[in-house]
Structure formats: C-alpha cells, structure tokens
C-alpha atoms as a PDB file:
ATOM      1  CA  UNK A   1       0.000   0.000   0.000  1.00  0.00           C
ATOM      2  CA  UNK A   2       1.350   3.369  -0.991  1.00  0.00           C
ATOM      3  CA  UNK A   3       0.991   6.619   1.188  1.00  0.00           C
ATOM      4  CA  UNK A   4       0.969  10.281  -0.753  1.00  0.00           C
ATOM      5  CA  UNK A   5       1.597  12.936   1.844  1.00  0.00           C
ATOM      6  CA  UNK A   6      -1.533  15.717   1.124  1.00  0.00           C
ATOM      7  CA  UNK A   7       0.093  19.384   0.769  1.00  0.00           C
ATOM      8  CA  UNK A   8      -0.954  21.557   3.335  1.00  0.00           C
ATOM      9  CA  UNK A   9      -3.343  23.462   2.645  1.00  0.00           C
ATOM     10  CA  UNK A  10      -3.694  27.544   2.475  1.00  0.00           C
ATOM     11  CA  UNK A  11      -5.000  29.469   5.231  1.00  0.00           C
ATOM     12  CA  UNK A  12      -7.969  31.532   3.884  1.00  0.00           C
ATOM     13  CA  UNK A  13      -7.232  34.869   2.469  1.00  0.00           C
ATOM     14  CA  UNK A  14      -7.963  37.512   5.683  1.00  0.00           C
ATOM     15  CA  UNK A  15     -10.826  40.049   4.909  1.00  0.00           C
ATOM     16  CA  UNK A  16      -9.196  43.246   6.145  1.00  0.00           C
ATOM     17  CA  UNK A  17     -12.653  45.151   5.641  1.00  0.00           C
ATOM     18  CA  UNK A  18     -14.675  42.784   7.505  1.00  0.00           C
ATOM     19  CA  UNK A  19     -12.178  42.253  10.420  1.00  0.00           C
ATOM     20  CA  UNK A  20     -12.164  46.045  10.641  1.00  0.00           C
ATOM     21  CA  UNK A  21     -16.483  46.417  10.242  1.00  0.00           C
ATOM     22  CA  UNK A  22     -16.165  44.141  13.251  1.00  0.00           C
ATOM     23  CA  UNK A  23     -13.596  45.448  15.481  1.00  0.00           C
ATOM     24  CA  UNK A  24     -15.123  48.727  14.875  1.00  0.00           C
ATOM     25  CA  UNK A  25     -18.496  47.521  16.412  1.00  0.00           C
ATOM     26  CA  UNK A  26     -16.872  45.547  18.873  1.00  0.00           C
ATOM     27  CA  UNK A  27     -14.563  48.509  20.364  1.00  0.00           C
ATOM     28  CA  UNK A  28     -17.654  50.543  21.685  1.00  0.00           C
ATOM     29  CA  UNK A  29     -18.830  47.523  23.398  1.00  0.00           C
ATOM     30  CA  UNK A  30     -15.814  46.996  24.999  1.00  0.00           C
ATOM     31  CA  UNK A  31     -15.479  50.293  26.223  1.00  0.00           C
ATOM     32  CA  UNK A  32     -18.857  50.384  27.953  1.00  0.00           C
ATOM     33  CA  UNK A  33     -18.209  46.378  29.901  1.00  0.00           C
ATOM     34  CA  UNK A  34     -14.544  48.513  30.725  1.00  0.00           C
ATOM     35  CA  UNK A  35     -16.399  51.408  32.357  1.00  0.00           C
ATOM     36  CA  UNK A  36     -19.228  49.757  33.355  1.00  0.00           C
ATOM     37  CA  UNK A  37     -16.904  47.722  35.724  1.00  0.00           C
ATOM     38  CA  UNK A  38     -15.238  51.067  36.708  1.00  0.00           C
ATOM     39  CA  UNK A  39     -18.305  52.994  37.977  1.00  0.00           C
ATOM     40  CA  UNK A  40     -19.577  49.739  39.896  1.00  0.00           C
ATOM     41  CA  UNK A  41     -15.826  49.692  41.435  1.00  0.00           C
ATOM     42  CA  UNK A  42     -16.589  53.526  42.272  1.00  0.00           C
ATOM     43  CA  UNK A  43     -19.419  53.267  43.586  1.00  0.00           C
ATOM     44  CA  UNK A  44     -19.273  50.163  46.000  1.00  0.00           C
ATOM     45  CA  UNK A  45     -16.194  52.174  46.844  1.00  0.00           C
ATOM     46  CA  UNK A  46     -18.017  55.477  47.903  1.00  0.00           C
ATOM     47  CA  UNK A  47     -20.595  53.442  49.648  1.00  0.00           C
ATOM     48  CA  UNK A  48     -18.453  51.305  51.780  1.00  0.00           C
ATOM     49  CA  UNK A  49     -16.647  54.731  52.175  1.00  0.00           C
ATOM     50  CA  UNK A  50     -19.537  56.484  53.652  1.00  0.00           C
ATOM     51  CA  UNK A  51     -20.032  53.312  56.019  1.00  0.00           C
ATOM     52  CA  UNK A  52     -16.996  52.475  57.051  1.00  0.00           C
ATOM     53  CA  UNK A  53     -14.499  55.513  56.781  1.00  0.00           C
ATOM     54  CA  UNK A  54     -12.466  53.578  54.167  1.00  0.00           C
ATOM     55  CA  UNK A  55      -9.959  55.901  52.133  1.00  0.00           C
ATOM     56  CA  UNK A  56     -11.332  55.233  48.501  1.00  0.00           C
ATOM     57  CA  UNK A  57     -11.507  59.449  46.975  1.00  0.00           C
ATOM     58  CA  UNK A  58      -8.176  58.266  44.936  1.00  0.00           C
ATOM     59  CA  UNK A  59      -9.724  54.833  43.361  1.00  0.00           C
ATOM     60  CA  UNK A  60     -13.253  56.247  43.328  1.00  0.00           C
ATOM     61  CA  UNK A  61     -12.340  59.828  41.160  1.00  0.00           C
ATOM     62  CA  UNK A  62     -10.206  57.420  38.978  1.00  0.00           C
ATOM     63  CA  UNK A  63     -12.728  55.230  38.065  1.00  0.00           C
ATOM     64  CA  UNK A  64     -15.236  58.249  37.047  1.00  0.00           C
ATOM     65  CA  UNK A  65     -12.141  59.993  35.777  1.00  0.00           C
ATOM     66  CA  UNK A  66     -12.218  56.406  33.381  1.00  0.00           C
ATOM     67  CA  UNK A  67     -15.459  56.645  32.641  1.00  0.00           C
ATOM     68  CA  UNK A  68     -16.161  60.448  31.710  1.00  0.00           C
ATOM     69  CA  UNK A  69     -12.810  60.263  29.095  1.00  0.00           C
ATOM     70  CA  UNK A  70     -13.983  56.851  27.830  1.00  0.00           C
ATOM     71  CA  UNK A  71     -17.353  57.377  26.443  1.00  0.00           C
ATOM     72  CA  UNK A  72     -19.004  59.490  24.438  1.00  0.00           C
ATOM     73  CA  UNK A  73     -22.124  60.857  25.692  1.00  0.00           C
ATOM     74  CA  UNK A  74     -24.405  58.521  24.136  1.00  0.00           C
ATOM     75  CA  UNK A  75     -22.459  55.565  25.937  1.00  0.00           C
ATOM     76  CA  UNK A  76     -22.740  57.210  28.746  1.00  0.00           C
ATOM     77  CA  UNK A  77     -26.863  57.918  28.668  1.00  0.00           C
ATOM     78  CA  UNK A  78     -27.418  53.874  28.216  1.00  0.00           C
ATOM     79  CA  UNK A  79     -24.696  52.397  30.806  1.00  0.00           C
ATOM     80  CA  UNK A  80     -26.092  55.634  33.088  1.00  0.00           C
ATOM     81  CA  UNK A  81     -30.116  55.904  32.425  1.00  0.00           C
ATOM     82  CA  UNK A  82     -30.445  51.921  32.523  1.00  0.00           C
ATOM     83  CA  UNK A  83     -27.799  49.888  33.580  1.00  0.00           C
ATOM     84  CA  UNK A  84     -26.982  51.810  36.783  1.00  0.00           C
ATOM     85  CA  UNK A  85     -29.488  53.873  37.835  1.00  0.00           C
ATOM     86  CA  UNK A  86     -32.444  51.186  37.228  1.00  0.00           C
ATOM     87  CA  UNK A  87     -30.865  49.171  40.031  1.00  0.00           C
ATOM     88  CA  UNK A  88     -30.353  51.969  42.117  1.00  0.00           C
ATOM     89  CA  UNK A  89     -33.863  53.064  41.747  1.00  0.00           C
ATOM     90  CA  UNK A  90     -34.889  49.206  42.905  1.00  0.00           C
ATOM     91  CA  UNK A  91     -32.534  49.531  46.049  1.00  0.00           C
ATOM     92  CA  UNK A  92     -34.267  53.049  47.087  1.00  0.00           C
ATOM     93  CA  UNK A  93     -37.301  51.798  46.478  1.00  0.00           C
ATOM     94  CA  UNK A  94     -37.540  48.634  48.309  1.00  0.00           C
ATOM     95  CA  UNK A  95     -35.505  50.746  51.380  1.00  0.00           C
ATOM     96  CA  UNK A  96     -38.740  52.980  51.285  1.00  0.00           C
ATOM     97  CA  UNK A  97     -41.202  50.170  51.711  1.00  0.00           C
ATOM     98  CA  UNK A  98     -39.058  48.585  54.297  1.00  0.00           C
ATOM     99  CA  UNK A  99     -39.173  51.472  56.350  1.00  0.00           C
ATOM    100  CA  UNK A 100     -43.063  51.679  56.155  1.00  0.00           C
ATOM    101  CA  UNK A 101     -43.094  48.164  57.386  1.00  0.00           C
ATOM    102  CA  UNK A 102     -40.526  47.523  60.067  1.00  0.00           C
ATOM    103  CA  UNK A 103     -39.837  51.108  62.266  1.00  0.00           C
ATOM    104  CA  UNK A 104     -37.298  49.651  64.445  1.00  0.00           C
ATOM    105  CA  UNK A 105     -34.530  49.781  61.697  1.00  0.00           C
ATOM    106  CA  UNK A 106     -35.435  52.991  60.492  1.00  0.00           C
ATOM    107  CA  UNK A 107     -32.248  54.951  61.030  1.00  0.00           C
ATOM    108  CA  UNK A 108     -30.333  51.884  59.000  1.00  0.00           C
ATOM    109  CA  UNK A 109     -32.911  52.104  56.075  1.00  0.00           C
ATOM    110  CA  UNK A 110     -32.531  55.788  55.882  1.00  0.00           C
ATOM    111  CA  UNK A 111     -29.214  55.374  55.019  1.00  0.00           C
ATOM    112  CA  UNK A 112     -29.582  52.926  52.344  1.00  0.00           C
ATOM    113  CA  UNK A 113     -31.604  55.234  50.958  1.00  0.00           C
ATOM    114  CA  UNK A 114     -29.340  58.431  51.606  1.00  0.00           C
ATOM    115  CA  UNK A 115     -26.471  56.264  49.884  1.00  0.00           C
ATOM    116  CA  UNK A 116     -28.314  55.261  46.886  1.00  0.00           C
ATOM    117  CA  UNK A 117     -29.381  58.961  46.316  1.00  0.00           C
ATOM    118  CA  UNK A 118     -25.733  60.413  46.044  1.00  0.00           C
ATOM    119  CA  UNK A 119     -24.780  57.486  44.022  1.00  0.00           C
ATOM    120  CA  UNK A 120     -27.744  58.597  41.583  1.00  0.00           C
ATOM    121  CA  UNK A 121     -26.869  62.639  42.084  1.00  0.00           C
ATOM    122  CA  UNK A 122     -22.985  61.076  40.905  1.00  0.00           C
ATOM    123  CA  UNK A 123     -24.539  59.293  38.243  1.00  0.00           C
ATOM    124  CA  UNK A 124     -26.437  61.899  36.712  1.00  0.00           C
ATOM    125  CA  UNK A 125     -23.742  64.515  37.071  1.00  0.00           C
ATOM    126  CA  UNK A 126     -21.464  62.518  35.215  1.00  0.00           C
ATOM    127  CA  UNK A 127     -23.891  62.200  32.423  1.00  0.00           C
ATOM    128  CA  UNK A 128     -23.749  66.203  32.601  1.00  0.00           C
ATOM    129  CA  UNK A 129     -20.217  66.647  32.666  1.00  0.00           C
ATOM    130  CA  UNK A 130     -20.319  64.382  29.811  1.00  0.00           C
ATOM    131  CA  UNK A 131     -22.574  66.189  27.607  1.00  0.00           C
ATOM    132  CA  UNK A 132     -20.381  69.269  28.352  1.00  0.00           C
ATOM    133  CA  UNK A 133     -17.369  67.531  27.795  1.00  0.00           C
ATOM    134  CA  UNK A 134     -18.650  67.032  24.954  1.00  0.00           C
ATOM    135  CA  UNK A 135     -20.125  70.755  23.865  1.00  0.00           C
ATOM    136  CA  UNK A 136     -23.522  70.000  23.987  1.00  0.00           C
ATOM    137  CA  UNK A 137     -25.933  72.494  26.526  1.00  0.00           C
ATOM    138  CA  UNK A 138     -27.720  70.232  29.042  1.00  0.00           C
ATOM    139  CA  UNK A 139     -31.444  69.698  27.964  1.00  0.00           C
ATOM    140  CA  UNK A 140     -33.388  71.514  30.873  1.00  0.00           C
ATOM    141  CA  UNK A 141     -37.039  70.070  31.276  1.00  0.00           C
ATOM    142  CA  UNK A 142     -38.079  73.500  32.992  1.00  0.00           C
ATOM    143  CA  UNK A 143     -41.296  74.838  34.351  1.00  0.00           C
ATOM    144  CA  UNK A 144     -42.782  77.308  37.207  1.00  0.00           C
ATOM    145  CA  UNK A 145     -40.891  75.984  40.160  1.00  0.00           C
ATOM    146  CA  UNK A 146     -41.022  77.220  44.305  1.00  0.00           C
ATOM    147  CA  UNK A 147     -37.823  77.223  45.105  1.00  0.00           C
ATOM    148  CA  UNK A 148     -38.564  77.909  48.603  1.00  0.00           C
ATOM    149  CA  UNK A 149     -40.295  74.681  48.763  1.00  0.00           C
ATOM    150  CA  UNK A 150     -37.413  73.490  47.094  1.00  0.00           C
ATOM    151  CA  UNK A 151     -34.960  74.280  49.422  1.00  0.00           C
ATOM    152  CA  UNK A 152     -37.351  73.382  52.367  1.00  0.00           C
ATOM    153  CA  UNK A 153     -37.498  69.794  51.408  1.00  0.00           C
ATOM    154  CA  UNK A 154     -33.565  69.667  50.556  1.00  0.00           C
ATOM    155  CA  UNK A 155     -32.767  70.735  53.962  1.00  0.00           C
ATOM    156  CA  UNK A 156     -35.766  68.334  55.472  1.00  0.00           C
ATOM    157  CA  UNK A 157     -34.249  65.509  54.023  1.00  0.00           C
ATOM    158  CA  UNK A 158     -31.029  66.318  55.893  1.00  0.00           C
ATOM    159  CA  UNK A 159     -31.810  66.777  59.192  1.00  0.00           C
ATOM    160  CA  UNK A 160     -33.127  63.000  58.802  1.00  0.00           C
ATOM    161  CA  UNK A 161     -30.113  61.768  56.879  1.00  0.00           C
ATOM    162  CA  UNK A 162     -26.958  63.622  58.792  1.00  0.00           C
ATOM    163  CA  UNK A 163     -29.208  63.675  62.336  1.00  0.00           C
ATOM    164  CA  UNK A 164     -26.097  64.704  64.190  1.00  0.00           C
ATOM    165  CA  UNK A 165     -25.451  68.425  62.078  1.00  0.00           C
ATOM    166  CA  UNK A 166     -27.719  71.107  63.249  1.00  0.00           C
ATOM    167  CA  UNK A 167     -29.003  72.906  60.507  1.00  0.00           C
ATOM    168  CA  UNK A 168     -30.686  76.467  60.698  1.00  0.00           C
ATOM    169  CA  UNK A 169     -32.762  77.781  57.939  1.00  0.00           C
ATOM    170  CA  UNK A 170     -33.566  81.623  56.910  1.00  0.00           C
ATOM    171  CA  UNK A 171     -35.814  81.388  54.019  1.00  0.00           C
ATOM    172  CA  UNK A 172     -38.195  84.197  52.359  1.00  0.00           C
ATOM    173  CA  UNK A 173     -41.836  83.250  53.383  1.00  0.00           C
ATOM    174  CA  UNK A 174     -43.899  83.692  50.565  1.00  0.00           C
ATOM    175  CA  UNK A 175     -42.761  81.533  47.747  1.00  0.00           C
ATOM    176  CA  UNK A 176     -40.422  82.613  45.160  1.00  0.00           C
ATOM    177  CA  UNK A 177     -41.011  81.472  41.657  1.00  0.00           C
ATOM    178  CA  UNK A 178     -39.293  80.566  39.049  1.00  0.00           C
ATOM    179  CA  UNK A 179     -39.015  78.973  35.778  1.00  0.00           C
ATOM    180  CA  UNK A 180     -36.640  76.206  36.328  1.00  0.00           C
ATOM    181  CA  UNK A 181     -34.979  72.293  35.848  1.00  0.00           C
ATOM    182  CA  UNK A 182     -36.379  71.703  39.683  1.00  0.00           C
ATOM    183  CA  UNK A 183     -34.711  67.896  39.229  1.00  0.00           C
ATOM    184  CA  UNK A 184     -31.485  69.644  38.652  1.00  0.00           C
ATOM    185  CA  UNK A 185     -31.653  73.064  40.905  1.00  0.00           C
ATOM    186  CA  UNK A 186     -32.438  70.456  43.894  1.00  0.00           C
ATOM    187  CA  UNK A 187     -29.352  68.486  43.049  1.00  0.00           C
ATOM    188  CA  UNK A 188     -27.682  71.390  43.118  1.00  0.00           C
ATOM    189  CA  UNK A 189     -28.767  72.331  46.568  1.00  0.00           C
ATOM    190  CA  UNK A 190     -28.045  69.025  47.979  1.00  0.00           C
ATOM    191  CA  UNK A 191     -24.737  68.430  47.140  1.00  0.00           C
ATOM    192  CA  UNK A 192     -23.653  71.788  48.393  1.00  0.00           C
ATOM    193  CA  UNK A 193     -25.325  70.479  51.926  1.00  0.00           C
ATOM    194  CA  UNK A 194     -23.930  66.824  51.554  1.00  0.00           C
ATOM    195  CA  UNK A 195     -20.584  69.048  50.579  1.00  0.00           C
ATOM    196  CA  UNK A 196     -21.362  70.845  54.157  1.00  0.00           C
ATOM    197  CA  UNK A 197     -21.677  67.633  55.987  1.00  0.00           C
ATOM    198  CA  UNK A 198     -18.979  65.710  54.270  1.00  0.00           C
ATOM    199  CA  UNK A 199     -16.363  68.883  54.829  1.00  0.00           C
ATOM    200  CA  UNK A 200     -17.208  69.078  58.714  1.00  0.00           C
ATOM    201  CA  UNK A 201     -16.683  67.770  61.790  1.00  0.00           C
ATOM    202  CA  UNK A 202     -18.992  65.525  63.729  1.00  0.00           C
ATOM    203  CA  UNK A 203     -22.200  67.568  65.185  1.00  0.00           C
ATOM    204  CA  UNK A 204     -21.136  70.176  62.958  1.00  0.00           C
ATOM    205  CA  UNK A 205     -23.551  73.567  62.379  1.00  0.00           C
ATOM    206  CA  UNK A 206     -24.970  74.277  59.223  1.00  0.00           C
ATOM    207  CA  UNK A 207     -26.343  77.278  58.127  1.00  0.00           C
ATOM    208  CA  UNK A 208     -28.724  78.251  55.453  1.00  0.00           C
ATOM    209  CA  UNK A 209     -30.101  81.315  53.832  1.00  0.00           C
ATOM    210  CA  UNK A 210     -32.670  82.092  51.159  1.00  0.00           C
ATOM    211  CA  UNK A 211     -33.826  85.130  50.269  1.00  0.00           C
ATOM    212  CA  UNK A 212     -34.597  87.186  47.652  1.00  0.00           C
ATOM    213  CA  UNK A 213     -32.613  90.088  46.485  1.00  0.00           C
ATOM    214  CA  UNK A 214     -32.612  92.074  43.364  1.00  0.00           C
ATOM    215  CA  UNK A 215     -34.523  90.069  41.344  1.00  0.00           C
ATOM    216  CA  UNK A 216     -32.535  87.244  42.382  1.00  0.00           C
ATOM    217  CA  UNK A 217     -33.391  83.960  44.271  1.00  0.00           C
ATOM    218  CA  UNK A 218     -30.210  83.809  46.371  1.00  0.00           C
ATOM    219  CA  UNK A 219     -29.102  80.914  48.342  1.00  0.00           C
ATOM    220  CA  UNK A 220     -26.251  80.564  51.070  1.00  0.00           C
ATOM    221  CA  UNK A 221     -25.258  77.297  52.379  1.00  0.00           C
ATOM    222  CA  UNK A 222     -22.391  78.023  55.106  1.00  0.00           C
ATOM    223  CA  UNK A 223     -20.406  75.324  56.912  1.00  0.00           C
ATOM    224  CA  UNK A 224     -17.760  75.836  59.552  1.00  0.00           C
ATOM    225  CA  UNK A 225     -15.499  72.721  58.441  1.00  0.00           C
ATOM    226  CA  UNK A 226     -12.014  72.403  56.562  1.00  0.00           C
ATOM    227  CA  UNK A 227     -11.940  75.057  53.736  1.00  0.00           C
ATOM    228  CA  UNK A 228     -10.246  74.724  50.918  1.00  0.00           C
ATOM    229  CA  UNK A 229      -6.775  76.635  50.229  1.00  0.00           C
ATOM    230  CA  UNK A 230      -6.790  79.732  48.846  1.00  0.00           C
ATOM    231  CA  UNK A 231      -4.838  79.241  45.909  1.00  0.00           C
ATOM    232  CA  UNK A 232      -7.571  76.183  44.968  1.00  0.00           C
ATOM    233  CA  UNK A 233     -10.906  78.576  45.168  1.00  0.00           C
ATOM    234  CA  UNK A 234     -10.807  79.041  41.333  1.00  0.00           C
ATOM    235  CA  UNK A 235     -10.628  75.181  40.640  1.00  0.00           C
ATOM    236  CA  UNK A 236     -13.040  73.798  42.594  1.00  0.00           C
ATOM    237  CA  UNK A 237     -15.781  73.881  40.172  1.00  0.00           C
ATOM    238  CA  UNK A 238     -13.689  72.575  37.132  1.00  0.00           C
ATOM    239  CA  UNK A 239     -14.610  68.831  36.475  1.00  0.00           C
ATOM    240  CA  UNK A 240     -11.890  65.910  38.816  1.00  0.00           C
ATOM    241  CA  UNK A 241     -10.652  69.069  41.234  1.00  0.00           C
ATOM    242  CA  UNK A 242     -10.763  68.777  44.443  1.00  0.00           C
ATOM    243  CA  UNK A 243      -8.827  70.176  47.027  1.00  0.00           C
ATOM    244  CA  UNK A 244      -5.516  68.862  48.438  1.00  0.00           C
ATOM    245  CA  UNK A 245      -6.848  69.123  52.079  1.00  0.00           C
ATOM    246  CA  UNK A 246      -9.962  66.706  51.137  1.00  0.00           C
ATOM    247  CA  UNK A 247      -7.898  63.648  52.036  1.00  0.00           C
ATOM    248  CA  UNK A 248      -9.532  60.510  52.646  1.00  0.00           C
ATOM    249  CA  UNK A 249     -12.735  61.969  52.230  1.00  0.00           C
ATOM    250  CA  UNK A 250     -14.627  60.560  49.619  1.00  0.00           C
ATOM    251  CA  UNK A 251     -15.622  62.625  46.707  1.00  0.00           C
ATOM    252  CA  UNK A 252     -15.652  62.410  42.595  1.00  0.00           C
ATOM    253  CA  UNK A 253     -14.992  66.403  41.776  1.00  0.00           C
ATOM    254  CA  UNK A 254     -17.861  66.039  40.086  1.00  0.00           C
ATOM    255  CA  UNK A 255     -20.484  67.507  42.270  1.00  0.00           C
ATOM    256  CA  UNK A 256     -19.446  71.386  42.625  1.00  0.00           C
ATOM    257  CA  UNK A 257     -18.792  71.238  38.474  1.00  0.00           C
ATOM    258  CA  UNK A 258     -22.234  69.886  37.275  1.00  0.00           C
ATOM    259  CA  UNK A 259     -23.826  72.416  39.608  1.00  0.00           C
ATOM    260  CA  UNK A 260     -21.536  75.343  38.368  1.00  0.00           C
ATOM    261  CA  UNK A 261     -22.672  74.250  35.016  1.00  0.00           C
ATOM    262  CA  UNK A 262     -26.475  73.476  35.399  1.00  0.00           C
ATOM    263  CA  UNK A 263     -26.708  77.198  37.378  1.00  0.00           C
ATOM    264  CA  UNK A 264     -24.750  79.197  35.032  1.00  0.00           C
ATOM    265  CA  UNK A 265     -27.488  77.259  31.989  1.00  0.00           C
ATOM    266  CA  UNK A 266     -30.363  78.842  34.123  1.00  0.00           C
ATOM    267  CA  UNK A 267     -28.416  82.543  33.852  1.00  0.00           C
ATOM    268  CA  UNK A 268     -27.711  82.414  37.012  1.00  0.00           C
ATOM    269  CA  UNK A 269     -23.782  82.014  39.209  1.00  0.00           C
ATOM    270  CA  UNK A 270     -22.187  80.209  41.628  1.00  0.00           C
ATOM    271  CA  UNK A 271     -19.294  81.290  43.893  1.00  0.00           C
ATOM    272  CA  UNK A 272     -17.403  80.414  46.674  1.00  0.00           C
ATOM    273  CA  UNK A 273     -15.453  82.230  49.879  1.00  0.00           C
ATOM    274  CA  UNK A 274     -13.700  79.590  52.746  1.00  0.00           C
ATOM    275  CA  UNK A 275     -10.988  80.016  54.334  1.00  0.00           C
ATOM    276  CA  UNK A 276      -8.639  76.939  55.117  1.00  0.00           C
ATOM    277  CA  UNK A 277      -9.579  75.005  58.537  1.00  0.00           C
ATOM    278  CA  UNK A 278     -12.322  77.837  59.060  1.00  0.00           C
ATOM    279  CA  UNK A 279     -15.095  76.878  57.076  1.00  0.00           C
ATOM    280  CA  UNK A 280     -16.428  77.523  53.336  1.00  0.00           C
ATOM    281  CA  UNK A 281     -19.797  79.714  51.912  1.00  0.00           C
ATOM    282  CA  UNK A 282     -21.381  78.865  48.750  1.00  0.00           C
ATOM    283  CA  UNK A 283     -23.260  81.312  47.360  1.00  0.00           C
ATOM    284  CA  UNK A 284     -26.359  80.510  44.051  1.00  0.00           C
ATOM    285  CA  UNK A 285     -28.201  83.449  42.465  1.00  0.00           C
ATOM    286  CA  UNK A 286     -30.519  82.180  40.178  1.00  0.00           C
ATOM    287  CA  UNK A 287     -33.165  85.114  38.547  1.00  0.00           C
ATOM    288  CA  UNK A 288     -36.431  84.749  38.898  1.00  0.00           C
ATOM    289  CA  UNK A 289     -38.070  85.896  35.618  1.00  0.00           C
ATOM    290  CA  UNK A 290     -40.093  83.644  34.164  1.00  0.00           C
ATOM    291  CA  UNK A 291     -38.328  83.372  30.508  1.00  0.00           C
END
C-alpha cells in the first residue's frame, strides 16, 4: 500500500474590511463592559466609604475619571439611564417600603436610601459633565418651580439623613417662583449640603439662607469645616478638582462642576469664599423671571 503525503493546505485569504467592520463595532462595546466595571468599582467604593471611613476618593475619582474620558455621551446615557441607575432606583425603592413596614430599623434604612441617592446625584452629574465635555448644553425640562419649597425639602431631608449636624434655615416666606430644571436646581442644593456635611466635623452647624434680592433667588449654604486653600478657590468647580486638604474623604470632583454648570445654563452664578480650617460659603443666584 502506498501513502501520498496531502500538501498543506492555504490558510484563507484575511478580509481586512470585515475584520475592521467588526472590530469597529466591537470597540464601543468593549469600552462600555470597561467602564461599566469602573463605575460599579466607584461606587461600591463610595458606599463602603460612607459606612466604614475607608480611604477610597483616589480609586473612586479614577474610576469616574475612566469613565467620563472613555465614552461618548451617548455611551454614557445607556450604561447611566439603565444599567446603573435602574438598580439603584430598585434599592431606594424597596428601602422605602421597608421602612413603612418595620420602624425599628429605620435609622439603618434611611441610610440605604441616603447612599443610593448620592450614588444617583454622581450618576447623573457625570452624564452632565459628559454632555459638556462634549459641547452640547444640558437639555433643561423646565417649568414654574417654588424654590422655597425646594430648598425646604432639601434641607428636610437632611436633618433625617446627617441627624447629628444642626441645621438652621432663613428662608423668604412667601414663595419665590421661578421657571426652572427643579430635578437639577435640587441636586444642586443638595450636594452643596452633603458638601457641608462631608467637609465638617462631627455635630457640625450648618447654616442656610434664602432670600430674595434684586430680582434674584439667592441661596447661602455656610459650613464651619475644613476650607479649601486659597490658591484652589478658582478650581473647585472645574470637572476631577478637588482640594488637596480633602484627604480621605470621599468625593468624585464632580459635584461642585455639574452644579456650576447646570446654574450658570439657568443665567444664574455660583461662587465660593472659605478660608482653610475655618469653614467655606457657597453662594447661588438664580433670577427669577419667568423666561
């Protein structure tokens, strides 16, 4: 019996175009599972931060450092309007009905829900800072809004979530309308109080004014904790900044940005005066002229 050895055969010819189609739908794909991972690293980070005291600002502003440079915005509206904040809304929601239901663990279902609020407020300024990032204006869904009542209920909400700051509150009695994003003004106003707890000592004061003034709703929220240096004042509302006395506290530098950007959209300003280990005052005018 005679063997005859077969030649080996060819490897097909590669299809440069179709490896490339693919790879280019592939890359987008990859990018969200990448930052996807990130933000979920970030954000069990923050929350075991606010728990537990755990030093996680460096890993945590990385992560939504990742995700912000990574994505465009439209990347960023799925893996933020569906993938993340559906679950969060789930958690919150279930913490609610819990709370109805059992009353002897309210004070630890409060803070599940306190926690899965600022993750959502982080969420949804990152989708603004990446929209700006991008140069797109932020689409304001605005109508008639109190913003006394607004206010009100921001600082309500604290006084149950931070029960050991003592927060005062001037505000104007009759209400003061105007024609604004209210989801976005009240973020606004709470991060600069969660800023006010975060930034101060236990069984810290707070202190809160709202008046009006020229035309102007104009809102003070003044804290007595660690200031920020006075060389850092004009950087603090520029996207990742935060200031070099923050240290282990947990933050993304995202906050104090997406509410610099959201008031100036409303023709309105934000500043800020602190002093270092005296305390910082943030000061909103927003105009109250129904456009």
């Amino acid at each position: 019996m005679s063997w005859s050895a077969a030649a080996p055969s060819r490897p097909a010819p590669v299809n440069h175009a179709a490896l490339g189609f693919a790879l280019a739908r592939l890359r987008p794909l990859a990018r969200l599972v990448v930052v996807g991972a990130a933000l979920v690293v970030a954000l069990v980070l923050d929350w075991s931060s606010s728990l537990n005291g755990y030093p996680a600002a460096a890993a945590y502003s990385i992560a939504l450092l990742l995700a912000s440079q990574s994505l465009a915005p439209q990347g960023v509206a799925v893996l933020v309007s569906h993938d993340l904040r559906s679950p969060l809304s789930t958690i919150r929601g279930y913490a609610q009905l819990a709370r109805r239901r059992t009353p002897d663990v309210v004070h630890e279902l409060a803070t599940i829900e306190t926690v899965a609020d600022r993750m959502r407020r982080t969420l949804d300024d990152l989708l603004d800072t990446a929209h700006l990032q991008a140069g797109q204006q932020l689409a304001l869904q605005c109508a008639a809004t109190d913003l006394v009542a607004l206010v009100q209920r921001a600082v309500a909400d604290r006084r149950i979530t931070a029960p050991d700051c003592s927060f005062s509150l001037s505000a104007a009695a009759a209400p003061l309308i105007g024609y604004r994003d209210a989801i976005r003004v009240e973020r606004v106003v709470s991060n600069l109080l969660d800023n006010a707890v975060k930034y101060s000592s236990a069984n810290a004061a707070i202190e809160v004014v709202f008046e009006q003034r020229a035309g102007h709703a104009v809102l003070h929220v003044r804290d007595h904790g660690i200031g920020i240096p006075a060389d850092q004042l004009s950087a603090v509302f520029q996207p990742f900044q935060r200031a070099s006395n923050t240290g282990a506290i947990g933050g993304s530098g995202l906050g104090l940005a997406s509410a610099s950007a959201v008031i100036a959209q409303h023709g309105g300003s934000i500043e800020v005066a602190s002093r270092e280990g005296e305390g910082s005052t943030f000061i909103v005018r927003l105009p109250l002229a129904i456009a």
